[in-house]
Protein backbone atom coordinates (compact mmCIF):
# COMPACT_ATOMS: atom_id res chain seq x y z
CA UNK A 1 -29.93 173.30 -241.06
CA UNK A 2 -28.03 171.45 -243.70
CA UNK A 3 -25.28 168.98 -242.90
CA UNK A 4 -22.51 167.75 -246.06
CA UNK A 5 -19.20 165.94 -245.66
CA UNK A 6 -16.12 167.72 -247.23
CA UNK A 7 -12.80 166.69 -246.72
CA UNK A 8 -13.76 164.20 -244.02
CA UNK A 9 -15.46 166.92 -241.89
CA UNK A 10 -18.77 167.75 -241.37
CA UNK A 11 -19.91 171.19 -242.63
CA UNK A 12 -23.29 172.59 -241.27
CA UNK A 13 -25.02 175.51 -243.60
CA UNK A 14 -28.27 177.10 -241.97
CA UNK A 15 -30.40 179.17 -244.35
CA UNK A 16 -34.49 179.93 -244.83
CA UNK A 17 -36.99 178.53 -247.21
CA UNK A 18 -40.40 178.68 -248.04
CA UNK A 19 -40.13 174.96 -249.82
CA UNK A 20 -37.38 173.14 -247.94
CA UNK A 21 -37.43 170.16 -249.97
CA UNK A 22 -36.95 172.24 -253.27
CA UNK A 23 -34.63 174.36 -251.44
CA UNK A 24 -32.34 171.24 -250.95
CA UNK A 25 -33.01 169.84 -254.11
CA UNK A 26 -31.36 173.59 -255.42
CA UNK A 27 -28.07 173.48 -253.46
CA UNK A 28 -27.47 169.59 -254.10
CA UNK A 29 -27.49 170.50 -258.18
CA UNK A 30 -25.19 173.66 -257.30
CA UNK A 31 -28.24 176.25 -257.75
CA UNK A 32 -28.45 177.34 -254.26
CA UNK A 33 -26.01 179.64 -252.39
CA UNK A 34 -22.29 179.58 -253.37
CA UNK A 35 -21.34 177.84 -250.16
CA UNK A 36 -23.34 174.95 -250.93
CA UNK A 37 -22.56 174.34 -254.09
CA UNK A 38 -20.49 171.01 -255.45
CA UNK A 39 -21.58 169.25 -252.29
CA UNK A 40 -24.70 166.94 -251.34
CA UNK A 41 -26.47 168.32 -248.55
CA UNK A 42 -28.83 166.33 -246.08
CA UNK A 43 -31.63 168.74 -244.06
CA UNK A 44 -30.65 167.33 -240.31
CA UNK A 45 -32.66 170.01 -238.14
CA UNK A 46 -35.84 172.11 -239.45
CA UNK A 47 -38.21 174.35 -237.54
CA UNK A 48 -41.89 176.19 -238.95
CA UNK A 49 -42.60 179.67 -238.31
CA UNK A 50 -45.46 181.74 -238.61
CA UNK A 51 -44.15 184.61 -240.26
CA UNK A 52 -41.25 184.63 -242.86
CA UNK A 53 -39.91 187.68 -240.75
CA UNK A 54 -39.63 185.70 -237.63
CA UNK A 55 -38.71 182.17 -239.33
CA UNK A 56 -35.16 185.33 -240.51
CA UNK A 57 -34.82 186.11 -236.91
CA UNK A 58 -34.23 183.19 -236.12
CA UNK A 59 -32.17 181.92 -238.93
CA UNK A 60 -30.02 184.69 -238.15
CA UNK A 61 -29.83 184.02 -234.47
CA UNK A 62 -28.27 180.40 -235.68
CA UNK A 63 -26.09 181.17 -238.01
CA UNK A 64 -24.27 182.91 -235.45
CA UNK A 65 -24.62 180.36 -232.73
CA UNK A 66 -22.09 178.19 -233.53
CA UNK A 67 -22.13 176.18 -230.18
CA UNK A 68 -26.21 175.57 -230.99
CA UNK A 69 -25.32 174.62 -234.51
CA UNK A 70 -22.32 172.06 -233.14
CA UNK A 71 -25.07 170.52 -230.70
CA UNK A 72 -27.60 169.63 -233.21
CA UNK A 73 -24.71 168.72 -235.52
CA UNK A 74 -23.29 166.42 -232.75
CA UNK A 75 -27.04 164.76 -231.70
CA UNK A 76 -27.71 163.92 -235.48
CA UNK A 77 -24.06 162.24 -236.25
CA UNK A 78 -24.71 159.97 -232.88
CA UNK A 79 -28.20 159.37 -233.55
CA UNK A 80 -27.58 158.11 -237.28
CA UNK A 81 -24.13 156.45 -236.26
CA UNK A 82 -21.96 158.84 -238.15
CA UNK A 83 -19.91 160.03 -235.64
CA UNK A 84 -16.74 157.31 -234.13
């Protein structure tokens, strides 16, 4: 899960990647997907799977979670002492 600031807020983007760290490196120079682009993304929650089909489960299952994705979101901004 990927975490930016836009307009003061803080927008969370969850997606799958074989190479998160080139992944990121993509959306931060607007070569990722559309939503990300023109924005500098931070990776704030990550999680290894064994296959790539279950790793799509369950990037699916939290892209539609949106209390999950809040939580996480929530935990990191406290734990980094981003949130007021």
């Amino acid at each position: 899960m990927l975490l930016s600031k836009i307009n003061n807020k803080y927008i969370s983007y969850v997606g799958y990647a074989k190479d998160i760290k080139q992944r990121v490196i993509l959306h931060n120079n607007s070569k990722g997907a559309k939503f990300t682009k023109g924005n500098f993304w931070k990776i704030i929650y990550k999680k290894r799977y064994l296959s790539k089909n279950l790793a799509m489960v369950e990037e699916y299952k939290l892209k539609k979670d949106y209390k999950k994705r809040s939580l996480i979101k929530i935990r990191y901004l406290k734990k980094n002492s981003l949130m007021k």
